[in-house]
C-alpha atoms as a PDB file:
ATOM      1  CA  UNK A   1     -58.225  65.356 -13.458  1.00  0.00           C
ATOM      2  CA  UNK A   2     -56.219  68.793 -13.025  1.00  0.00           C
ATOM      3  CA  UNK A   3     -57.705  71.479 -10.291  1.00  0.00           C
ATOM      4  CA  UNK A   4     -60.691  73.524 -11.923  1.00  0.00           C
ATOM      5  CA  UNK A   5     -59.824  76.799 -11.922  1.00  0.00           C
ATOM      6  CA  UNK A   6     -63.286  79.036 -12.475  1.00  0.00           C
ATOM      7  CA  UNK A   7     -63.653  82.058 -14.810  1.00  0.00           C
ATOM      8  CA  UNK A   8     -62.591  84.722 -12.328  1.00  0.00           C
ATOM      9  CA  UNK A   9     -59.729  82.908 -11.745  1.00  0.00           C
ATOM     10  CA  UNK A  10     -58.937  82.103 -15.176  1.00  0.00           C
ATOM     11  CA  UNK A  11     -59.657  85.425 -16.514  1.00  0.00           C
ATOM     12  CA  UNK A  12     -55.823  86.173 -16.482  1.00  0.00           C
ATOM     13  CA  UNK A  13     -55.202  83.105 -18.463  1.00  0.00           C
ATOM     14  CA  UNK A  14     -57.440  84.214 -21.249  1.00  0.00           C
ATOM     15  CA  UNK A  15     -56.312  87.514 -21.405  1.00  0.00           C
ATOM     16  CA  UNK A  16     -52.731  85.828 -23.042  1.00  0.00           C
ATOM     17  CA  UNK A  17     -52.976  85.076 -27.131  1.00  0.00           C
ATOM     18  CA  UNK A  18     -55.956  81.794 -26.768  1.00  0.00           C
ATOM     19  CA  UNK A  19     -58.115  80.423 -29.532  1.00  0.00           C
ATOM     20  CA  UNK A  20     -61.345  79.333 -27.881  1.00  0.00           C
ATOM     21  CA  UNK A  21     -63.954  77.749 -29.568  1.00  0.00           C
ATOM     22  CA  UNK A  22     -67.008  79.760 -29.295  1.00  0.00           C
ATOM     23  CA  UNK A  23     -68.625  77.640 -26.309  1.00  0.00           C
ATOM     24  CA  UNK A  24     -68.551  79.078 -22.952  1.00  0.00           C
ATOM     25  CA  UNK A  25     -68.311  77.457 -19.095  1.00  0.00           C
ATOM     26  CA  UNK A  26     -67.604  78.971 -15.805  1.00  0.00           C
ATOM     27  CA  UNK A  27     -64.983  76.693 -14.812  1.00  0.00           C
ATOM     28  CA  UNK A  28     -62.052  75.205 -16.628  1.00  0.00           C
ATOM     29  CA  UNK A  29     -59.901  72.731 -15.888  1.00  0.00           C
ATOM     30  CA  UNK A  30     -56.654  71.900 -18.212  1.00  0.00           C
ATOM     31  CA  UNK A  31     -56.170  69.027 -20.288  1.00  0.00           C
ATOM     32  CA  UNK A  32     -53.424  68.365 -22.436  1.00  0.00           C
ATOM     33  CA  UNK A  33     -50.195  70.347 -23.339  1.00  0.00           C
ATOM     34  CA  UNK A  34     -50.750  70.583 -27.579  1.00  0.00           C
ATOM     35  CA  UNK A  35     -48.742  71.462 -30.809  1.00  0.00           C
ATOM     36  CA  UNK A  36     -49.335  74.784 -32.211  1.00  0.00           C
ATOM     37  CA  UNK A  37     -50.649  72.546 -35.687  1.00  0.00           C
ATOM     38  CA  UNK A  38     -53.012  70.520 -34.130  1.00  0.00           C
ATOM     39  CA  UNK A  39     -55.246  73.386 -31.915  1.00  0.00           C
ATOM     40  CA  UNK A  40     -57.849  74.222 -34.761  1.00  0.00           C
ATOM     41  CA  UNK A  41     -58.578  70.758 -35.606  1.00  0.00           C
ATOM     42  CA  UNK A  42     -58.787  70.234 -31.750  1.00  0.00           C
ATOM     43  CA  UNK A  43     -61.012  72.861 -31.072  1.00  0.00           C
ATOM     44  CA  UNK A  44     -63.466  72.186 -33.652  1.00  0.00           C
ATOM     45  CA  UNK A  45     -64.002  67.983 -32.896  1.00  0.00           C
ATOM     46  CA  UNK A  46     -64.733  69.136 -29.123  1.00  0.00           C
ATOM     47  CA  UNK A  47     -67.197  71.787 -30.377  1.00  0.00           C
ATOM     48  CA  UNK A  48     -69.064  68.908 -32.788  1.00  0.00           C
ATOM     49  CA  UNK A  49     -69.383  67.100 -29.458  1.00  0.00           C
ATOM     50  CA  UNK A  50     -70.738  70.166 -27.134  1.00  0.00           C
ATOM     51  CA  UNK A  51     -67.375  70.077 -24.787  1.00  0.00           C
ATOM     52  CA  UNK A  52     -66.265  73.962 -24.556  1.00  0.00           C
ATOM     53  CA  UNK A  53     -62.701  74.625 -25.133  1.00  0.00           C
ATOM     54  CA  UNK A  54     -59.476  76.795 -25.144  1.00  0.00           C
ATOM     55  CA  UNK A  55     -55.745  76.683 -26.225  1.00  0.00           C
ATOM     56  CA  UNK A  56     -53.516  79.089 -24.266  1.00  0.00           C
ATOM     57  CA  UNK A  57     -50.494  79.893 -24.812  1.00  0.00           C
ATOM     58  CA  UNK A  58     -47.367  78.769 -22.749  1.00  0.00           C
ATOM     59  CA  UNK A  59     -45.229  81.081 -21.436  1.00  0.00           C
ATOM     60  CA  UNK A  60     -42.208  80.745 -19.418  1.00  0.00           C
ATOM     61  CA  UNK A  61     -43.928  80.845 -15.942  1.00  0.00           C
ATOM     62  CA  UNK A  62     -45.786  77.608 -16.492  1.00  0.00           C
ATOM     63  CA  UNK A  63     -43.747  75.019 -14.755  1.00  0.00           C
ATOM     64  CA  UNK A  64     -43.421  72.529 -17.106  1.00  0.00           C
ATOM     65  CA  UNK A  65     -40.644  70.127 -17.743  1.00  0.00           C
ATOM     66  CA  UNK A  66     -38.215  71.030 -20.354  1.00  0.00           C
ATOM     67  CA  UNK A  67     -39.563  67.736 -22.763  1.00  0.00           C
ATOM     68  CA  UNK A  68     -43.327  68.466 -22.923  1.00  0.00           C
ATOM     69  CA  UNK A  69     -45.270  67.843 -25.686  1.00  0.00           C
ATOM     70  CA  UNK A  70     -46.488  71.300 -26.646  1.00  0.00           C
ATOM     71  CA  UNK A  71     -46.649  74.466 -27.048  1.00  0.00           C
ATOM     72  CA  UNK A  72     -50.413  75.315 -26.449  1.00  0.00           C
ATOM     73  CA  UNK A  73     -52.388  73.925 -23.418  1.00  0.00           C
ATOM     74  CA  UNK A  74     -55.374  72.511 -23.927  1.00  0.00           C
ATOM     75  CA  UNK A  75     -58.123  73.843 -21.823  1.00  0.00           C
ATOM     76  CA  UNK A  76     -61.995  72.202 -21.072  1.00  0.00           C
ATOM     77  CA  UNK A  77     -65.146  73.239 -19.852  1.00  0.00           C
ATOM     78  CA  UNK A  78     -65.016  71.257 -16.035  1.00  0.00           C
ATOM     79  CA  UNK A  79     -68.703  69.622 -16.333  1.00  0.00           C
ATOM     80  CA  UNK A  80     -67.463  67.898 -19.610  1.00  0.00           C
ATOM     81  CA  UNK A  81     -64.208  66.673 -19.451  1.00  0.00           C
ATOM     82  CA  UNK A  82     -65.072  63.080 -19.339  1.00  0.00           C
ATOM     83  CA  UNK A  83     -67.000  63.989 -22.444  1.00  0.00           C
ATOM     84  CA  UNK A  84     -63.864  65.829 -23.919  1.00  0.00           C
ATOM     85  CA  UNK A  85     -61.421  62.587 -22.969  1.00  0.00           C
ATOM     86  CA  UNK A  86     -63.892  60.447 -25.032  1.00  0.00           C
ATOM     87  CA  UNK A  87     -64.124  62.695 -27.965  1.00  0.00           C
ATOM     88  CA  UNK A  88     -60.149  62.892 -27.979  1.00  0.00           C
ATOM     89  CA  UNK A  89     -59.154  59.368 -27.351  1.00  0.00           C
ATOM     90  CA  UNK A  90     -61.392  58.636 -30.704  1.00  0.00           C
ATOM     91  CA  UNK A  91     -59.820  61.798 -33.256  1.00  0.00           C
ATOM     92  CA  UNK A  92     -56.509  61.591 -31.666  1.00  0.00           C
ATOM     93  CA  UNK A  93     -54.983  58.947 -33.938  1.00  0.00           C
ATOM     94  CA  UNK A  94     -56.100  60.232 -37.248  1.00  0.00           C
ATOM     95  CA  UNK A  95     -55.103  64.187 -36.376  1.00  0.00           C
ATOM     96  CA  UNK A  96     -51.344  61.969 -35.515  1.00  0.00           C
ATOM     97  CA  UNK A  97     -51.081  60.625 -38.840  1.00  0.00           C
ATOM     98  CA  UNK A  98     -52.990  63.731 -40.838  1.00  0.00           C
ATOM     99  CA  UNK A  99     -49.755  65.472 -38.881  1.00  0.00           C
ATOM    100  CA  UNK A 100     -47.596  62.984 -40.025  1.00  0.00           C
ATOM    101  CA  UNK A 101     -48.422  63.250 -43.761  1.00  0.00           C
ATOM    102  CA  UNK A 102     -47.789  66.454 -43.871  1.00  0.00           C
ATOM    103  CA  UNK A 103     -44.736  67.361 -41.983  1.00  0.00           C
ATOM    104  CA  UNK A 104     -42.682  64.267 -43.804  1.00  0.00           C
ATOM    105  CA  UNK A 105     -42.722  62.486 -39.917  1.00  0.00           C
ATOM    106  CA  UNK A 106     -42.616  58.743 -39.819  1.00  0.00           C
END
């Protein structure tokens, strides 16, 4: 698991363009770099199972390598990531092929 990084901390982060979705926690630690298409559907499994969340924005001074996966980064709420991680690992493949039907991608 990443560093937490608490909500004074953070605060900058969230200032930036973020979807968020509507639960709140004190300390956050990141998750997953995310396509722009997939954040809503995200957001809204991890609220059905009580694990808040945020999608930030990356900008150019996140230090990323030039192939990630994303555009968005995937923030959760620190006390229920393991929570989050099981709640993912179970959506992920149908929001892949729900993706996949509609973009045309094999």
């Amino acid at each position: 698991m990443s560093s937490p990084i608490t909500a004074l901390e953070g605060l900058r982060w969230w200032l930036a363009r973020d979807h968020g979705n509507g639960l709140t926690e004190d300390t956050w630690v990141p998750m997953w770099c995310v396509d722009s298409r997939v954040v809503g559907a995200l957001l809204a499994e991890l609220r059905r199972a009580g694990v808040p969340a945020r999608c930030t924005r990356l900008t150019a001074t996140w230090r990323l390598p030039p192939t990630h996966p994303g555009e968005w980064c995937l923030w959760v709420g620190y006390d229920t990531y393991w929570r989050a991680e099981e709640r993912l690992t179970e959506v992920m493949p149908l929001l892949v092929r729900s993706l996949r039907r509609t973009t045309g991608t094999p």
